[in-house]
C-alpha atoms as a PDB file:
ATOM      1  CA  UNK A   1       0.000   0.000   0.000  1.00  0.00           C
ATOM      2  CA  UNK A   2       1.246   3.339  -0.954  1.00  0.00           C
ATOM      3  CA  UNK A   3       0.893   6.976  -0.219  1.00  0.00           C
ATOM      4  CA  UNK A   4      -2.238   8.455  -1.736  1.00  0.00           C
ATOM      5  CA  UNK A   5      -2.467  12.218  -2.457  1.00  0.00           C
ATOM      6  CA  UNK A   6      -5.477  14.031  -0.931  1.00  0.00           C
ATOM      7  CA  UNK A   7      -7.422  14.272  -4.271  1.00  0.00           C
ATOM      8  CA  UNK A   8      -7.151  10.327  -4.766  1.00  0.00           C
ATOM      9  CA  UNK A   9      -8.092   9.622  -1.370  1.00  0.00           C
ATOM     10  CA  UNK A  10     -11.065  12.601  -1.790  1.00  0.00           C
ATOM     11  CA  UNK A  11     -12.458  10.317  -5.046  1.00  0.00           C
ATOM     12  CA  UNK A  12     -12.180   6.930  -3.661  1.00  0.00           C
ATOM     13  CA  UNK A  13     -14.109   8.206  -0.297  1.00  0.00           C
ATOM     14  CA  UNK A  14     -16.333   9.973  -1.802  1.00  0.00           C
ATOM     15  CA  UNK A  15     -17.076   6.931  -4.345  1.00  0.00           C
ATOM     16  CA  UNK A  16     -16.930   4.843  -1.031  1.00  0.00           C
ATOM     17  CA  UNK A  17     -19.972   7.268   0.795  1.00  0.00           C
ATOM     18  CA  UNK A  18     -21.804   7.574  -2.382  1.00  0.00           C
ATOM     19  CA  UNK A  19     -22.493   3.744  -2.416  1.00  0.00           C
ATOM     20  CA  UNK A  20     -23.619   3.932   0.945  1.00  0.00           C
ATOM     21  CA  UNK A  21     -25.938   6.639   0.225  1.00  0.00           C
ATOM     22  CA  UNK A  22     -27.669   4.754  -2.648  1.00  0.00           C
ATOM     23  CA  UNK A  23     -27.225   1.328  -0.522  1.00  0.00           C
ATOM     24  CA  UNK A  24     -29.002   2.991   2.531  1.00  0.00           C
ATOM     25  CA  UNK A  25     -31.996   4.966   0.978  1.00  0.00           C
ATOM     26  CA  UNK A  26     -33.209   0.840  -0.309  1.00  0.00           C
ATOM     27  CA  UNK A  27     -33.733   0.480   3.271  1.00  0.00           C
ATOM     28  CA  UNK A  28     -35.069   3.387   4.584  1.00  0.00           C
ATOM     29  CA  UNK A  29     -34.168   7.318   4.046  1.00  0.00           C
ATOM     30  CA  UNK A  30     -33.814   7.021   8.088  1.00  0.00           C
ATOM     31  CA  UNK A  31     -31.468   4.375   7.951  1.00  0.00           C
ATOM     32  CA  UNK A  32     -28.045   5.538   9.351  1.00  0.00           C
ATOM     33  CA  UNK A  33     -24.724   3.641   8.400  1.00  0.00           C
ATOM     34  CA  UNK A  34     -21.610   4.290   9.990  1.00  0.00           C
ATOM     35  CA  UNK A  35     -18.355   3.988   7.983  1.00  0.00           C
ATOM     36  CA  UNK A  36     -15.393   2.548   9.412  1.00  0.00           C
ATOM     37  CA  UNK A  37     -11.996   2.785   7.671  1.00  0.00           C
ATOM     38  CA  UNK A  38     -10.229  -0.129   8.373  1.00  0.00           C
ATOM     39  CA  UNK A  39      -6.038   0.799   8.051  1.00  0.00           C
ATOM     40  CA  UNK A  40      -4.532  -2.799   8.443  1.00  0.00           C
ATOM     41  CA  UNK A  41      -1.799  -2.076   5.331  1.00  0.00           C
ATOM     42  CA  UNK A  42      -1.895   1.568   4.660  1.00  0.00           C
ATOM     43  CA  UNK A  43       0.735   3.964   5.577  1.00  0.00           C
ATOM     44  CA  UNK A  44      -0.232   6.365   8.552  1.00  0.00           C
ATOM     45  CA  UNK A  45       0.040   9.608   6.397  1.00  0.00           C
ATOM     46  CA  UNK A  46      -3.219   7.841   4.762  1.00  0.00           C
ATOM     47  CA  UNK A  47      -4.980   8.121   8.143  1.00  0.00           C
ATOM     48  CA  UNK A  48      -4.356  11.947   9.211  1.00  0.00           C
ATOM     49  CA  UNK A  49      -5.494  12.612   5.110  1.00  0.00           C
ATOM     50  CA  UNK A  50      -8.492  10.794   5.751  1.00  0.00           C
ATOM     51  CA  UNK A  51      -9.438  12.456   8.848  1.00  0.00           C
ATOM     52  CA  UNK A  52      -9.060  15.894   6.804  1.00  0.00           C
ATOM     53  CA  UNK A  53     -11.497  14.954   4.181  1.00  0.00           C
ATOM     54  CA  UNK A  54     -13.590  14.682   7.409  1.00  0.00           C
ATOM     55  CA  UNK A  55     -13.440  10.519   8.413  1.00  0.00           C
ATOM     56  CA  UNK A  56     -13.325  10.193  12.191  1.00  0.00           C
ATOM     57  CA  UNK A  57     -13.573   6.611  12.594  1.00  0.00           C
ATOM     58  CA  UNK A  58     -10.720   4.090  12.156  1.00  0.00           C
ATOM     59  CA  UNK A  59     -10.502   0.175  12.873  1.00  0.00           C
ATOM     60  CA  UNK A  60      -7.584  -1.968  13.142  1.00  0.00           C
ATOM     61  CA  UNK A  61      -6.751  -5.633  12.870  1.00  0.00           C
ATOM     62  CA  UNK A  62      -4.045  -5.861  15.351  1.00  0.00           C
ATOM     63  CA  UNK A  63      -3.305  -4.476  18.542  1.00  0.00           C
ATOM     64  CA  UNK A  64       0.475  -3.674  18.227  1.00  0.00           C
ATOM     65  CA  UNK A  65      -0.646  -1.452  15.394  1.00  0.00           C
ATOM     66  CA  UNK A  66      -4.017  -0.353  16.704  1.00  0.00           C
ATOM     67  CA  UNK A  67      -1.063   1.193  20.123  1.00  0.00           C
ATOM     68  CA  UNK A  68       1.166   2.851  17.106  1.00  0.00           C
ATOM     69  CA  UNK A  69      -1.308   4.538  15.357  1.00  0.00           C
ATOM     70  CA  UNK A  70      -3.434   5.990  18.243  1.00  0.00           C
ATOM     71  CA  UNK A  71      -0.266   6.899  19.761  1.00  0.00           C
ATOM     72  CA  UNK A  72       1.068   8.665  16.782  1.00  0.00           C
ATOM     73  CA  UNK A  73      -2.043  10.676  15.667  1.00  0.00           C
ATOM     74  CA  UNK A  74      -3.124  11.323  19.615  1.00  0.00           C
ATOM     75  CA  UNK A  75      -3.437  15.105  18.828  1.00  0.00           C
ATOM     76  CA  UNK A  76      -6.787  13.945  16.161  1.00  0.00           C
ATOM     77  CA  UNK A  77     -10.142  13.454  18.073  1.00  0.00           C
ATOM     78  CA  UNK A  78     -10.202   9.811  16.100  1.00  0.00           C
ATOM     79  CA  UNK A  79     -12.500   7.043  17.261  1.00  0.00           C
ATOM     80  CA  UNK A  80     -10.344   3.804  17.294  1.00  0.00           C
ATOM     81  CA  UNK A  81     -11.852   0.140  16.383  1.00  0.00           C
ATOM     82  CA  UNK A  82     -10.481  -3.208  17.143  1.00  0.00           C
ATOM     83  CA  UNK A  83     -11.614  -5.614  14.610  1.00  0.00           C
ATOM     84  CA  UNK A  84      -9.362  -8.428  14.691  1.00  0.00           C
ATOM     85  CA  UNK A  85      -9.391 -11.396  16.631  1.00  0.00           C
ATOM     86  CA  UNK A  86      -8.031 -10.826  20.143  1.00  0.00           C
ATOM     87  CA  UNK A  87      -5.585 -13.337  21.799  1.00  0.00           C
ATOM     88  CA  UNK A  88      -5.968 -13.694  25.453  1.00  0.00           C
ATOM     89  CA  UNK A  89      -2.701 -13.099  26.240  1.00  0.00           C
ATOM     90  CA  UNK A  90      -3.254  -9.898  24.654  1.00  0.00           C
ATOM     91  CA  UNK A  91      -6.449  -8.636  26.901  1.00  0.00           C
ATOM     92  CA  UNK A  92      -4.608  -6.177  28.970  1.00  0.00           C
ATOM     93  CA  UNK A  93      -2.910  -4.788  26.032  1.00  0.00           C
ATOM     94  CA  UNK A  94      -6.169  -3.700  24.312  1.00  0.00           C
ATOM     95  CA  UNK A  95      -7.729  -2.375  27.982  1.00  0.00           C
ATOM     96  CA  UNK A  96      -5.383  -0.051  28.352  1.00  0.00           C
ATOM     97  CA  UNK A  97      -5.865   1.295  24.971  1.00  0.00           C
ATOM     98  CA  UNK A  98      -9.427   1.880  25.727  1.00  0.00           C
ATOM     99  CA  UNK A  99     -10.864   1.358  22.059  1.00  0.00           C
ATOM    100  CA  UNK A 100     -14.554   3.300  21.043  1.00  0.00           C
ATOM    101  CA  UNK A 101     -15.728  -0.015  19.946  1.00  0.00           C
ATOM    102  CA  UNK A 102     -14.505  -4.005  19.838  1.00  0.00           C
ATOM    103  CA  UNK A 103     -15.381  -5.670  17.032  1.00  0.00           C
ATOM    104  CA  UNK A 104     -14.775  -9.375  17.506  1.00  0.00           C
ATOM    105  CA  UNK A 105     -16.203 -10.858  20.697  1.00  0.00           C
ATOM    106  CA  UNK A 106     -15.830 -14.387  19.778  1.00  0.00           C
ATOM    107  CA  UNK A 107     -16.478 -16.390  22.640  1.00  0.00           C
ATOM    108  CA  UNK A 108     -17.883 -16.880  25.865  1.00  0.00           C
ATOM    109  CA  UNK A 109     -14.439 -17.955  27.399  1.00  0.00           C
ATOM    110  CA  UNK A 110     -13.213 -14.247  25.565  1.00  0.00           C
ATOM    111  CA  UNK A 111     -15.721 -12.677  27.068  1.00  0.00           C
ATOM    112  CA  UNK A 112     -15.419 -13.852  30.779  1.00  0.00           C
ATOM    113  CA  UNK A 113     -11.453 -13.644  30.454  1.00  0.00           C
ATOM    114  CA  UNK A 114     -12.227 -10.129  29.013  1.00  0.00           C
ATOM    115  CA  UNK A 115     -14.376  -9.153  31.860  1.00  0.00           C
ATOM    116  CA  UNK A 116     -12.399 -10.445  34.547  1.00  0.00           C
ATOM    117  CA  UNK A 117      -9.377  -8.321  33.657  1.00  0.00           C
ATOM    118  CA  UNK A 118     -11.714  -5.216  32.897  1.00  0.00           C
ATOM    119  CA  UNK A 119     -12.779  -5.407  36.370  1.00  0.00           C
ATOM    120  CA  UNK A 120      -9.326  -5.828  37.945  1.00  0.00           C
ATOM    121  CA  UNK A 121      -8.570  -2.296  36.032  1.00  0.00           C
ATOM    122  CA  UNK A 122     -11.972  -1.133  36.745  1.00  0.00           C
ATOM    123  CA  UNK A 123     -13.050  -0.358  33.405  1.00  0.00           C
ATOM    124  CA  UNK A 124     -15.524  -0.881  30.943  1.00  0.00           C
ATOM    125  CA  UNK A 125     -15.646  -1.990  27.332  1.00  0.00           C
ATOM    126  CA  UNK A 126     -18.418  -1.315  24.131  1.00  0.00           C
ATOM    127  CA  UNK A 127     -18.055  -4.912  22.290  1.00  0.00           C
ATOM    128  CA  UNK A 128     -20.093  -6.696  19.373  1.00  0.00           C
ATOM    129  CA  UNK A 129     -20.599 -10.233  19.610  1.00  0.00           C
ATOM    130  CA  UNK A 130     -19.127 -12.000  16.712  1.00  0.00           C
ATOM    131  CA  UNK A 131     -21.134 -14.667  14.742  1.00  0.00           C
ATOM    132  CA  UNK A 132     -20.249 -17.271  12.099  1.00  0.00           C
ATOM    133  CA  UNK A 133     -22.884 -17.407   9.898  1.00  0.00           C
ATOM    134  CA  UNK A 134     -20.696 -18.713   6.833  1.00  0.00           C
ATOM    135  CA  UNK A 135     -19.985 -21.343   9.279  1.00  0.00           C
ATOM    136  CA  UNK A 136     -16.497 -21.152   7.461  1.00  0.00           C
ATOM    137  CA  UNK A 137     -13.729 -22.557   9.474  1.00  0.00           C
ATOM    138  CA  UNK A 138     -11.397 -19.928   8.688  1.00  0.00           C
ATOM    139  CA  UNK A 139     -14.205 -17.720  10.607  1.00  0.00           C
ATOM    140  CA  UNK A 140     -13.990 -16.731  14.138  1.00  0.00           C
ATOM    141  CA  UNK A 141     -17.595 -16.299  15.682  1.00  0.00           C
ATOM    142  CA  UNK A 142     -20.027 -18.133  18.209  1.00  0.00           C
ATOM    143  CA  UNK A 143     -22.714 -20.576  16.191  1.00  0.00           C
ATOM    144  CA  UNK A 144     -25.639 -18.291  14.587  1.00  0.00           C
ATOM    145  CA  UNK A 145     -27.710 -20.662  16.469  1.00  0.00           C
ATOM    146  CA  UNK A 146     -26.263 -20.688  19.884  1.00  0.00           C
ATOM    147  CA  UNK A 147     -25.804 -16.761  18.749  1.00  0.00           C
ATOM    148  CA  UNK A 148     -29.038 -14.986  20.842  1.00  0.00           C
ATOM    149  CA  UNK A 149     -28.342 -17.019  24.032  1.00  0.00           C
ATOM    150  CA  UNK A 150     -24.976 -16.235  24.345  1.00  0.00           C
ATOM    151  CA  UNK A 151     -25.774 -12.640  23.909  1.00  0.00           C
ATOM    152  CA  UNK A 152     -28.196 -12.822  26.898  1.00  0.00           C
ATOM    153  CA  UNK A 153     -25.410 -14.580  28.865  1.00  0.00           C
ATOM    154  CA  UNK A 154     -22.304 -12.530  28.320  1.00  0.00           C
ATOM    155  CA  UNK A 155     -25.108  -9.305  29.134  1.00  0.00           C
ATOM    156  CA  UNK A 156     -26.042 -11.072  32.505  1.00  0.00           C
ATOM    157  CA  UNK A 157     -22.715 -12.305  33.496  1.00  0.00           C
ATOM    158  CA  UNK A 158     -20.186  -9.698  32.329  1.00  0.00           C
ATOM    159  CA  UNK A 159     -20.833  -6.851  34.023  1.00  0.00           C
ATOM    160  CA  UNK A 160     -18.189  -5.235  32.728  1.00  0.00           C
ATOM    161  CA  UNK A 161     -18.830  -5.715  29.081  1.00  0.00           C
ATOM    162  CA  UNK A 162     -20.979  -3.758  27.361  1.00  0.00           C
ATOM    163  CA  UNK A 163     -22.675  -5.332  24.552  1.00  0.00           C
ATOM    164  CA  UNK A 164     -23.698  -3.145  21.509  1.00  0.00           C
ATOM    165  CA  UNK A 165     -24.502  -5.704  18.853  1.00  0.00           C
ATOM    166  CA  UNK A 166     -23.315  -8.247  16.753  1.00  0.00           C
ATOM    167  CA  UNK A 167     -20.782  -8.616  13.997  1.00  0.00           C
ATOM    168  CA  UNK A 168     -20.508 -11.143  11.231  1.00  0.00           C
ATOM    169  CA  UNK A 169     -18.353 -11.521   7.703  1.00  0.00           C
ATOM    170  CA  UNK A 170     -19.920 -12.752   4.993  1.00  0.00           C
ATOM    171  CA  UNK A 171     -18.981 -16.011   3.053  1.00  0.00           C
ATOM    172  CA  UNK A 172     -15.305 -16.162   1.235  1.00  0.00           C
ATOM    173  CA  UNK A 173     -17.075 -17.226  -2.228  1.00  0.00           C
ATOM    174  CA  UNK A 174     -18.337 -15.416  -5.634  1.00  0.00           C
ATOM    175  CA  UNK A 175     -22.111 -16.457  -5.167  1.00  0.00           C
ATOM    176  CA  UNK A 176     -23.297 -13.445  -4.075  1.00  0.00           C
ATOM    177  CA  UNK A 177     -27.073 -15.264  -2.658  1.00  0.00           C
ATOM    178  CA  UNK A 178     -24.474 -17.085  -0.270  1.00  0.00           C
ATOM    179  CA  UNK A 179     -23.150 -14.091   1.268  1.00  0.00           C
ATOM    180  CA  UNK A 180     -26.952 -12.127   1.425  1.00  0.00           C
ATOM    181  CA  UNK A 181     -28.373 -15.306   3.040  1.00  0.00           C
ATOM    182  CA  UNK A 182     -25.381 -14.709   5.521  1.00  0.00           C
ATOM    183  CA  UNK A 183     -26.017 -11.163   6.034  1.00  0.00           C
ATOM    184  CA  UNK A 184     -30.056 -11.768   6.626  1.00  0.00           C
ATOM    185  CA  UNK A 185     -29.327 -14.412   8.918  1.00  0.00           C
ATOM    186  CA  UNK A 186     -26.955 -12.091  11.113  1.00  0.00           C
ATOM    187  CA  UNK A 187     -29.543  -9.484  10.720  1.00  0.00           C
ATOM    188  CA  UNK A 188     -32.371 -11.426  11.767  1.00  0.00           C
ATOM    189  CA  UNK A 189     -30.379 -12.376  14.769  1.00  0.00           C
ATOM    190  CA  UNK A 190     -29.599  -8.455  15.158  1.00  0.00           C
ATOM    191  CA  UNK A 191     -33.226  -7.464  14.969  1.00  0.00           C
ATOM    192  CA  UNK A 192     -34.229 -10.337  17.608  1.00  0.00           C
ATOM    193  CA  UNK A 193     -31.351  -8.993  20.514  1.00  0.00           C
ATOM    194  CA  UNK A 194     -32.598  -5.367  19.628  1.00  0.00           C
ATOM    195  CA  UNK A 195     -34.807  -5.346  22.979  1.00  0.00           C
ATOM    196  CA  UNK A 196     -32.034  -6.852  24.729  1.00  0.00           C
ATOM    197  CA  UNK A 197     -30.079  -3.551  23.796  1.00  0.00           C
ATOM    198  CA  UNK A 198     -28.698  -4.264  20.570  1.00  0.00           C
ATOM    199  CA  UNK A 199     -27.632  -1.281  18.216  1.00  0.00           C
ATOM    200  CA  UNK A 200     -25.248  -1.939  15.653  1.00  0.00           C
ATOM    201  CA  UNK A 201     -25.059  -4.773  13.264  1.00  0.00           C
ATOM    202  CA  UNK A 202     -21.772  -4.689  11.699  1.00  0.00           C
ATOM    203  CA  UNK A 203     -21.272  -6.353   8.338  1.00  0.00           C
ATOM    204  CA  UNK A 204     -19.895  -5.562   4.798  1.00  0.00           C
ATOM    205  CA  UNK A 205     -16.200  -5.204   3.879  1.00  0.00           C
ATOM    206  CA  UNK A 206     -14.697  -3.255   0.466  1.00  0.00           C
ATOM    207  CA  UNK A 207     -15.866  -6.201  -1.204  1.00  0.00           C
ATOM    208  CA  UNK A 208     -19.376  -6.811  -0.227  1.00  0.00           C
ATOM    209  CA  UNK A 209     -20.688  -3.354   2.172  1.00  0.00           C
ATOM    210  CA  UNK A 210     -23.620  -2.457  -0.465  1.00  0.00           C
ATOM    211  CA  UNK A 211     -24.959  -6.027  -0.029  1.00  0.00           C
ATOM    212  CA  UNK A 212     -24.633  -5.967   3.838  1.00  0.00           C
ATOM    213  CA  UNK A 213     -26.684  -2.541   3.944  1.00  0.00           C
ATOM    214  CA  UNK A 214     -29.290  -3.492   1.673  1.00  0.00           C
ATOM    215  CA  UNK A 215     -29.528  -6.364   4.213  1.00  0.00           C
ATOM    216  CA  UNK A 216     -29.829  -4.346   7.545  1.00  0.00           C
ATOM    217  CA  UNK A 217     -25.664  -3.254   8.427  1.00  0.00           C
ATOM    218  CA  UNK A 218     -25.651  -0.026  10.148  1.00  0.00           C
ATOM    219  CA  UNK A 219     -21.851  -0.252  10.641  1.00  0.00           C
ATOM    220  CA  UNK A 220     -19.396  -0.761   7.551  1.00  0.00           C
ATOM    221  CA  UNK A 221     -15.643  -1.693   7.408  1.00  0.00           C
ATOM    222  CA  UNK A 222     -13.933  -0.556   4.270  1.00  0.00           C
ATOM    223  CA  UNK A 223     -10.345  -0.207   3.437  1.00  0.00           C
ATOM    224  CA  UNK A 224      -9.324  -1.564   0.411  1.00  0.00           C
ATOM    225  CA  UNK A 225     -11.610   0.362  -1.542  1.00  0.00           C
ATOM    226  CA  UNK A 226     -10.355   3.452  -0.164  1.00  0.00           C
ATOM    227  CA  UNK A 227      -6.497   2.872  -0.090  1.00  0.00           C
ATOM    228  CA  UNK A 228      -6.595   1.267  -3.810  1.00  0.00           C
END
């Protein structure tokens, strides 16, 4: 990944927000979608040109990187996602980073080990729960059908987490009907742990995020398309 000058970056985020726009208003002129720009590859001078254009929100898949960027650009009000898998051994790392938002809640055994050393630092933590509905093993995620029950039990027994929703990633594959059915499926889930305070339903990469809105996503994570 290279360098992009502010005008390339301008086109490709404004290309990037336009299909959102016409994605969204199939749903509903009052649906909001939130873009996150995920960094993963891109050189950091990327970022603060980004965040001129006017993009606040940035993700990252690791947390040695998520530490080097927030440290370097601490002078921007940015809001900082993790949305990579977290290791254990990595738990206090990502505390003390104090993230807007974490992405990738795969497990109860995550979740209690998560919660336990949240309380030691007496802190608390926005999270999505993650969900395989590709039921790819290459996925990380709890079973789509185990999916609503152990939403209810990380809410009862992790007092310390606070659950805003659900994440998913749709299928690796070119059949396009594979990856809505995915998408529905996460949504339906979404729409069912709504009263149980559910707010974001995070699905759609570069690849796929027009799909994932027209199927209920409220919460996008695009890179590629903008760093091309």
């Amino acid at each position: 990944m290279h360098i992009l000058n502010k005008e390339e970056l301008r086109t490709n985020l404004d290309k990037v927000i336009w299909n959102i726009e016409k994605a969204r208003i199939t749903v509903s002129e009052h649906h909001i979608v939130k873009l996150v720009t995920v960094g993963k590859y891109t050189p950091i001078e990327n970022i603060s040109t980004l965040y001129e254009l006017g993009q606040r929100a940035f993700g990252e898949n690791q947390i040695q990187q998520l530490k080097e960027r927030m440290s370097t650009l601490e002078d921007l009000p940015l809001e900082w996602h993790m949305i990579g898998s977290l290791q254990k051994n990595k738990i206090n790392n990502l505390i003390d980073l104090r993230p807007s938002l974490m992405h990738s809640l795969d497990s109860i055994s995550l979740a209690q080990e998560l919660n336990k050393k949240l309380l030691n630092k007496n802190q608390k933590m926005f999270c999505l729960l993650q969900i395989n509905t590709s039921k790819e093993k290459s996925k990380s995620g709890v079973p789509s059908e185990q999916a609503f029950d152990i939403f209810q039990e990380i809410k009862n027994s992790c007092s310390h987490i606070n659950l805003k929703g659900v994440m998913s990633i749709g299928a690796n594959t070119q059949n396009t009907k594979e990856i809505q059915k995915n998408f529905e499926e996460t949504h339906h889930i979404y729409q069912s742990l709504s009263k149980d305070g559910a707010k974001i339903c995070s699905m759609g990469m570069s690849g796929d995020y027009e799909l994932a809105i027209k199927c209920g996503s409220n919460l996008v994570r695009v890179g590629s398309a903008i760093f091309k």
